[in-house]
C-alpha atoms as a PDB file:
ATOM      1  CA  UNK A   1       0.000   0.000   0.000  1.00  0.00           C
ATOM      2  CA  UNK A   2       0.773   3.606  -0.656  1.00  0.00           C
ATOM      3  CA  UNK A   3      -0.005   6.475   1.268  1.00  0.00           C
ATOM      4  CA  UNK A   4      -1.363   9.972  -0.806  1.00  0.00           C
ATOM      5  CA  UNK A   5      -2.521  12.724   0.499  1.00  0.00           C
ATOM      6  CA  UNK A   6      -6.527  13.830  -1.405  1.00  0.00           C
ATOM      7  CA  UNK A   7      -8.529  16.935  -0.306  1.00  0.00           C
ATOM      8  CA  UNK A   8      -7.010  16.851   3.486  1.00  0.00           C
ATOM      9  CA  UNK A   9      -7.258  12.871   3.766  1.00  0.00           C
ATOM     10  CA  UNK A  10      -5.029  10.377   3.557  1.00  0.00           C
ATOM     11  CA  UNK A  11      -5.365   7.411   1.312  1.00  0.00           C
ATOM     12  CA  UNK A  12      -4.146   3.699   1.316  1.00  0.00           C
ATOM     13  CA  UNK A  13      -3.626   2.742  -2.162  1.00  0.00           C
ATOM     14  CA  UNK A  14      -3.013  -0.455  -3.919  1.00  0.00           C
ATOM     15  CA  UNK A  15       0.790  -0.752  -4.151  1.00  0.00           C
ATOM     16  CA  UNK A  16       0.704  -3.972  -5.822  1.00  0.00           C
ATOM     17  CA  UNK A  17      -1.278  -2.055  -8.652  1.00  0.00           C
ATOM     18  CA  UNK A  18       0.519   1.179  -8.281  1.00  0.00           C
ATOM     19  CA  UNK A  19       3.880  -1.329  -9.306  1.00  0.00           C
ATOM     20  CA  UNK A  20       2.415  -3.728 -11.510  1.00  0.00           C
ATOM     21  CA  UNK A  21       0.040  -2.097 -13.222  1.00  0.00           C
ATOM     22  CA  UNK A  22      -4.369  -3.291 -13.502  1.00  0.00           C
ATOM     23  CA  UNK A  23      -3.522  -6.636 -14.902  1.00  0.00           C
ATOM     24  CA  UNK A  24      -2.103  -7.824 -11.696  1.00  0.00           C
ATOM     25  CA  UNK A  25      -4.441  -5.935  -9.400  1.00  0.00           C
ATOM     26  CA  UNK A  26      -7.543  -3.430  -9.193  1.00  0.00           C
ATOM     27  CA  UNK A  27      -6.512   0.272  -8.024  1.00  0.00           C
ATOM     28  CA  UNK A  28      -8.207   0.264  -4.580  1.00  0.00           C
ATOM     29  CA  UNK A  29      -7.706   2.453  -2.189  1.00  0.00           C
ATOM     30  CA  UNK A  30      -9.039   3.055   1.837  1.00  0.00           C
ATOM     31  CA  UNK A  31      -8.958   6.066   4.153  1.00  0.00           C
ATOM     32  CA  UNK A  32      -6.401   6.105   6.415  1.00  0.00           C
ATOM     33  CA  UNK A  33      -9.023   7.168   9.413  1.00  0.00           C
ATOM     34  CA  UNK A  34     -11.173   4.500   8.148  1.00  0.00           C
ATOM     35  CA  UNK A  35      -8.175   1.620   8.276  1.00  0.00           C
ATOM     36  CA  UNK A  36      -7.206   3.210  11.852  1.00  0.00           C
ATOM     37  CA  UNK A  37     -10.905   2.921  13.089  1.00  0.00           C
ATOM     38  CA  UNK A  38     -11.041  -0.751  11.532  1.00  0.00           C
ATOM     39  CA  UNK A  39      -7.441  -2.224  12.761  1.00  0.00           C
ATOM     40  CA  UNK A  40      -8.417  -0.527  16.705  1.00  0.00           C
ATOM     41  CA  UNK A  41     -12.132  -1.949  17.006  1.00  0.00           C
ATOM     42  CA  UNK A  42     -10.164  -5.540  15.550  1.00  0.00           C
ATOM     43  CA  UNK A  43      -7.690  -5.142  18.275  1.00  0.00           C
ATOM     44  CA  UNK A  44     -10.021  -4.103  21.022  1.00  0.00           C
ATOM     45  CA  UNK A  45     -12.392  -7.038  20.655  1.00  0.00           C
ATOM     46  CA  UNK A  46      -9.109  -9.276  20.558  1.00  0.00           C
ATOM     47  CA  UNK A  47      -8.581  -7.581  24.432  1.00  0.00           C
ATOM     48  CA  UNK A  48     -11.988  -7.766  25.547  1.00  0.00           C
ATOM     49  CA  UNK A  49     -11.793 -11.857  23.576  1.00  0.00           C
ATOM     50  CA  UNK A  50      -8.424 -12.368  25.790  1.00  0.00           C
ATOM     51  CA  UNK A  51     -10.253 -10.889  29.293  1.00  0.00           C
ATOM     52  CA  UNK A  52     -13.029 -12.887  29.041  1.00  0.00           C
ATOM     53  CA  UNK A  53     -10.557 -16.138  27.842  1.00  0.00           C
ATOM     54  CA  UNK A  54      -8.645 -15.651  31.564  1.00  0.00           C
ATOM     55  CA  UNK A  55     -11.436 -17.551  33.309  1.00  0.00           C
ATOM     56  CA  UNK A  56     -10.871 -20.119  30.073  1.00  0.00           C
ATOM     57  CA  UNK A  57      -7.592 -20.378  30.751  1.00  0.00           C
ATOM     58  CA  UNK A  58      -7.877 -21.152  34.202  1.00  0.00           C
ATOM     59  CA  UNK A  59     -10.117 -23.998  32.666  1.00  0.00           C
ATOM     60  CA  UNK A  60      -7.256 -25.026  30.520  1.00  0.00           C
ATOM     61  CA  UNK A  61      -4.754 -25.220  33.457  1.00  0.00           C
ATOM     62  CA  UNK A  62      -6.551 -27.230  35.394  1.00  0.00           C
ATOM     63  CA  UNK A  63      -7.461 -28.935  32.371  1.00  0.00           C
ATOM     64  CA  UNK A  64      -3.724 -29.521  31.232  1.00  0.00           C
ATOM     65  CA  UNK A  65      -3.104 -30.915  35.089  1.00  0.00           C
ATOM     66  CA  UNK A  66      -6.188 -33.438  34.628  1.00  0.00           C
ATOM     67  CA  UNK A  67      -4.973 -34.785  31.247  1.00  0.00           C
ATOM     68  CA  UNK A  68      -1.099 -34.744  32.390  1.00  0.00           C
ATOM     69  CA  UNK A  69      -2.472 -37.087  35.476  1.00  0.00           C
ATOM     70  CA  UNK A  70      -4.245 -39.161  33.069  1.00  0.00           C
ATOM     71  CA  UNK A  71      -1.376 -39.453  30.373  1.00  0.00           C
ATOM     72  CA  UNK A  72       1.331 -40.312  33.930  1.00  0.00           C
ATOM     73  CA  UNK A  73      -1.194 -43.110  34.632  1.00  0.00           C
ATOM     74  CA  UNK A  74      -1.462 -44.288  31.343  1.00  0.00           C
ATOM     75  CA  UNK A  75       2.331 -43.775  31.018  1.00  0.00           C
ATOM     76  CA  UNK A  76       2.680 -46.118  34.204  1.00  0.00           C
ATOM     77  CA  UNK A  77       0.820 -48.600  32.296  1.00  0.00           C
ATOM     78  CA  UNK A  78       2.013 -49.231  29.313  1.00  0.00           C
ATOM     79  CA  UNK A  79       5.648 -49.044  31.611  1.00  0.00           C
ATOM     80  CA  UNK A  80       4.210 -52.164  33.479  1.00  0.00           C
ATOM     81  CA  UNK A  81       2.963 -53.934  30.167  1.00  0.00           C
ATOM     82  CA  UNK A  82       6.473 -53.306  28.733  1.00  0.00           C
ATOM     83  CA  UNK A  83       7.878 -54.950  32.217  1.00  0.00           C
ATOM     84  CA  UNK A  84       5.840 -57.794  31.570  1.00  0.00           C
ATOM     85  CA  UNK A  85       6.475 -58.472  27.704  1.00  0.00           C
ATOM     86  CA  UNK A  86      10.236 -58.559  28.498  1.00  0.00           C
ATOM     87  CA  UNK A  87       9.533 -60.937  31.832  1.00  0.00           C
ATOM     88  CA  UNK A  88       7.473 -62.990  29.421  1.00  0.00           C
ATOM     89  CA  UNK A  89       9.876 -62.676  27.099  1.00  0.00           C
ATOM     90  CA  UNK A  90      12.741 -63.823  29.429  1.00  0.00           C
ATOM     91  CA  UNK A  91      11.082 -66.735  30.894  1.00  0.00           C
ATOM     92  CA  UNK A  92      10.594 -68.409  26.690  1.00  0.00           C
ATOM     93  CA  UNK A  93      14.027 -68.217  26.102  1.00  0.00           C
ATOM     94  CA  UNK A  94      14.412 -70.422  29.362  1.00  0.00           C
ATOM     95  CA  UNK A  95      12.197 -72.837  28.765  1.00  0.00           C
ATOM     96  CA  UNK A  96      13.595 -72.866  25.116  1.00  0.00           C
ATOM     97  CA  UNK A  97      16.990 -73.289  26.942  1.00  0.00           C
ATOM     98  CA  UNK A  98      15.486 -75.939  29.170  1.00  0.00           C
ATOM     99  CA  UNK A  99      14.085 -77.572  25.843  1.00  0.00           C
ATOM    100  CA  UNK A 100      10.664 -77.237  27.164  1.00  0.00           C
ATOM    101  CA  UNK A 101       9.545 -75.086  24.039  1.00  0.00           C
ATOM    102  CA  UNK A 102      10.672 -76.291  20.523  1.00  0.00           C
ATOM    103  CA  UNK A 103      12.579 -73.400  18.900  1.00  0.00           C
ATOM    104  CA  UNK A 104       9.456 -72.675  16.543  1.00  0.00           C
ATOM    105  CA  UNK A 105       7.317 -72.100  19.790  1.00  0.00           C
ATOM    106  CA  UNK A 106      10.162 -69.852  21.017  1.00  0.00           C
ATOM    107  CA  UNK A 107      10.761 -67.872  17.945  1.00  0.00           C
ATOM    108  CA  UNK A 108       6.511 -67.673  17.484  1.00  0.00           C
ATOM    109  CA  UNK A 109       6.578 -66.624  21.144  1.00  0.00           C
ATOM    110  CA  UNK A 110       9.377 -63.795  20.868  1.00  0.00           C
ATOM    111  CA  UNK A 111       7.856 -62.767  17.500  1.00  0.00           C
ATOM    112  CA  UNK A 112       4.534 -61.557  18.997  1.00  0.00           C
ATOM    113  CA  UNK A 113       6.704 -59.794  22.147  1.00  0.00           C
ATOM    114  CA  UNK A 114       8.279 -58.150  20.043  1.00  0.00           C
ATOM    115  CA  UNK A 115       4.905 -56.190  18.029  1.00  0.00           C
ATOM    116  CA  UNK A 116       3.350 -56.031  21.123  1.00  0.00           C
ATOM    117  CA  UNK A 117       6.745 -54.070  22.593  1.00  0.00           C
ATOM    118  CA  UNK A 118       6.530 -52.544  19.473  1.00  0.00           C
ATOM    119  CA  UNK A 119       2.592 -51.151  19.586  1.00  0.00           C
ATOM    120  CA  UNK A 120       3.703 -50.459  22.943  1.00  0.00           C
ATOM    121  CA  UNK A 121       6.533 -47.786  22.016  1.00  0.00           C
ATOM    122  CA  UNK A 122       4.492 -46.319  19.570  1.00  0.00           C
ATOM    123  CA  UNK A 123       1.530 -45.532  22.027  1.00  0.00           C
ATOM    124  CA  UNK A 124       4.475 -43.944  24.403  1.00  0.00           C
ATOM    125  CA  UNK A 125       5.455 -42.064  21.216  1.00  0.00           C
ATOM    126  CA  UNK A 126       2.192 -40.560  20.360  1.00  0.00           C
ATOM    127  CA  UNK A 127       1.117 -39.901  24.265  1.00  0.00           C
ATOM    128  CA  UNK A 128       4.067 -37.501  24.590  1.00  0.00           C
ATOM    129  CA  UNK A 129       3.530 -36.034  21.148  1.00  0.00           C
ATOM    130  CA  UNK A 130       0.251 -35.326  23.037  1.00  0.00           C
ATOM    131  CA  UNK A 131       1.314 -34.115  25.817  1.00  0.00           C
ATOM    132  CA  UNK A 132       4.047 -31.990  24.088  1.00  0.00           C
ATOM    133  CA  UNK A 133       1.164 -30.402  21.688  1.00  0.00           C
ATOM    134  CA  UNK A 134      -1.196 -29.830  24.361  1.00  0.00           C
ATOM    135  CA  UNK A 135       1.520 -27.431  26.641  1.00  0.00           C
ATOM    136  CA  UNK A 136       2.297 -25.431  23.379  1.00  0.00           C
ATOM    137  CA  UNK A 137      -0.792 -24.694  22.666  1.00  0.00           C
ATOM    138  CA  UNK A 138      -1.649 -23.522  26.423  1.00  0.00           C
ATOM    139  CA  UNK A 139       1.836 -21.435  26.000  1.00  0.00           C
ATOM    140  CA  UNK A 140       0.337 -20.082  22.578  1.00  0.00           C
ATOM    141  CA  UNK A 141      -3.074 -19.499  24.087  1.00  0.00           C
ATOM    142  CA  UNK A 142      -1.138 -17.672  27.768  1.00  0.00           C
ATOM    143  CA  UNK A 143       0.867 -15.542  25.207  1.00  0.00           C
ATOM    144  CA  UNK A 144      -2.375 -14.747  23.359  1.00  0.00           C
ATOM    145  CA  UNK A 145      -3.961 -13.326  26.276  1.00  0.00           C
ATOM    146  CA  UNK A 146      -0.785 -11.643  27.842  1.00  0.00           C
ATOM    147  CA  UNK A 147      -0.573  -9.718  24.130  1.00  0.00           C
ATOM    148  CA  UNK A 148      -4.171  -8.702  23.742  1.00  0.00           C
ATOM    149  CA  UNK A 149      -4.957  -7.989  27.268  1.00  0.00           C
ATOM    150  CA  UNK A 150      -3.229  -4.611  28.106  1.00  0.00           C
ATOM    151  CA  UNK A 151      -4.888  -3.247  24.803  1.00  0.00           C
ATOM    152  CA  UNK A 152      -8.135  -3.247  26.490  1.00  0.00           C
ATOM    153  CA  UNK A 153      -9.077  -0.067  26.527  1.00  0.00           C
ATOM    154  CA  UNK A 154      -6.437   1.474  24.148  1.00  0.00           C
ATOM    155  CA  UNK A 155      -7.335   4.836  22.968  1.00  0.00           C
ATOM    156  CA  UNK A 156      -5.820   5.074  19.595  1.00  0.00           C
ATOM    157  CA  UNK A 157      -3.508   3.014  17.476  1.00  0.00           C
ATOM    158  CA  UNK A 158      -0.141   3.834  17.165  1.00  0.00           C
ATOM    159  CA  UNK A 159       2.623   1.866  15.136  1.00  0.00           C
ATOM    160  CA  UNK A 160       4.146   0.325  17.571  1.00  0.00           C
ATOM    161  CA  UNK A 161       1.323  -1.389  18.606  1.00  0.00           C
ATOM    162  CA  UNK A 162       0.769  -2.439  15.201  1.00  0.00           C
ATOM    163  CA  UNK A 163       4.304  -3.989  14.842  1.00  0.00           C
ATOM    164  CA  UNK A 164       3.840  -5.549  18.177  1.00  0.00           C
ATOM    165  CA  UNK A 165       0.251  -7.110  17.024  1.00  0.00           C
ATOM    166  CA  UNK A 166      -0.175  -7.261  13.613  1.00  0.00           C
ATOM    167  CA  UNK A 167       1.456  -9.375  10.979  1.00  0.00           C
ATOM    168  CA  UNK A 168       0.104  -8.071   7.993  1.00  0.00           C
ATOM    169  CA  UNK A 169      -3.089  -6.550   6.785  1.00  0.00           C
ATOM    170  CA  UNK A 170      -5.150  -7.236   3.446  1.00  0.00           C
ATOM    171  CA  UNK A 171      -7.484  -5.228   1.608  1.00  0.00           C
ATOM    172  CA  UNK A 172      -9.555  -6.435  -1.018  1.00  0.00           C
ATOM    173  CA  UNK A 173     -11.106  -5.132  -3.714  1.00  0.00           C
ATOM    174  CA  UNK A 174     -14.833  -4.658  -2.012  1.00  0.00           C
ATOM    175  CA  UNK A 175     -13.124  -2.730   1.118  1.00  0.00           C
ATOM    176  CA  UNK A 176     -13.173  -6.068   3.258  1.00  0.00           C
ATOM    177  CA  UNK A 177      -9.892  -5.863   5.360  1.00  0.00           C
ATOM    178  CA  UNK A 178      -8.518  -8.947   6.670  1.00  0.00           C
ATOM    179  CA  UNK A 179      -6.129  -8.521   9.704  1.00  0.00           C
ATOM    180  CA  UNK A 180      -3.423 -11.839  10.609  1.00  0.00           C
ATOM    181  CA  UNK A 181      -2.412 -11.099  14.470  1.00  0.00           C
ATOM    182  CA  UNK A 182       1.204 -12.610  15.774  1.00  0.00           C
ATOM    183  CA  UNK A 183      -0.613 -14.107  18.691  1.00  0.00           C
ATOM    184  CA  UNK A 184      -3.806 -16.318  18.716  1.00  0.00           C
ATOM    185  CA  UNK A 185      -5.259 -19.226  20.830  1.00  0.00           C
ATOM    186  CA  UNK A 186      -5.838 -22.424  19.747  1.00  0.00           C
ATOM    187  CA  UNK A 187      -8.595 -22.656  21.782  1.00  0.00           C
ATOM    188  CA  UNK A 188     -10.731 -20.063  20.081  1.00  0.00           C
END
């Protein structure tokens, strides 16, 4: 975008066009008062969003120490299954070594261990994927609220709040403005 200056008003204007001409892009333009107005209500309601997501985040931390219970319990379990497979485990190569199982039995024996020590590593595997996903998005969603949350009342916008916010903004042809934040919560 492009900033000129029209009967005492300043104007956004296409710089895409401005550079590459109307068969890349249509020469829009918005008010700068207009974008202000737009980008500060957007911001505001992402405040009043993050206020009223503190009580939801409480939620989510008590939340997050429910589900890290439940994934330590089910971590303790598959720990005690894996103790068993290799107890099981131990006790056919003995009686394979005591000639009490033929070495097919053995070998079928220590084949299935195996998968189910297998299946076993990949449930560990995905639980603390889980578990790893689940605290970043709580740290995404903490960060989301600690961002929006002293803009609550902010009177007017001013560019360092934009840098601080706002990745980019996009205006379409039909005036719609579309506004990509740095910070949101997956929980929203």
């Amino acid at each position: 975008m492009s900033k000129t200056k029209f009967k005492s008003a300043v104007y956004y204007k296409c710089g895409s066009y401005k550079q590459f001409g109307k068969n890349y892009c249509s020469s829009h333009s918005i008010r700068e008062e207009l974008l202000n107005e737009i980008v500060l209500n957007s911001i505001r309601a992402q405040a009043h969003a993050s206020l009223d997501n503190q009580d939801m985040s409480r939620l989510i931390d008590s939340l997050d120490v429910n589900i890290q219970n439940d994934n330590r319990k089910e971590m303790d379990t598959l720990k005690s299954k894996q103790e068993s497979i290799a107890r099981y485990k131990k006790k056919a190569y003995e009686d394979f070594v005591d000639e009490i199982l033929r070495k097919e039995e053995y070998l079928c024996y220590k084949k299935e261990y195996e998968q189910e020590e297998n299946r076993i590593k990949e449930q560990v595997g995905a639980l603390k994927e889980k578990s790893f996903h689940l605290d970043e998005e709580i740290v995404k969603h903490n960060e989301y609220i600690r961002q929006f949350i002293q803009y609550f009342d902010v009177p007017e916008l001013t560019r360092e709040i934009m840098v601080e916010l706002i990745e980019y903004i996009k205006i379409h042809d039909n005036k719609e403005i579309d506004i990509k934040f740095k910070f949101d919560s997956p929980f929203l």
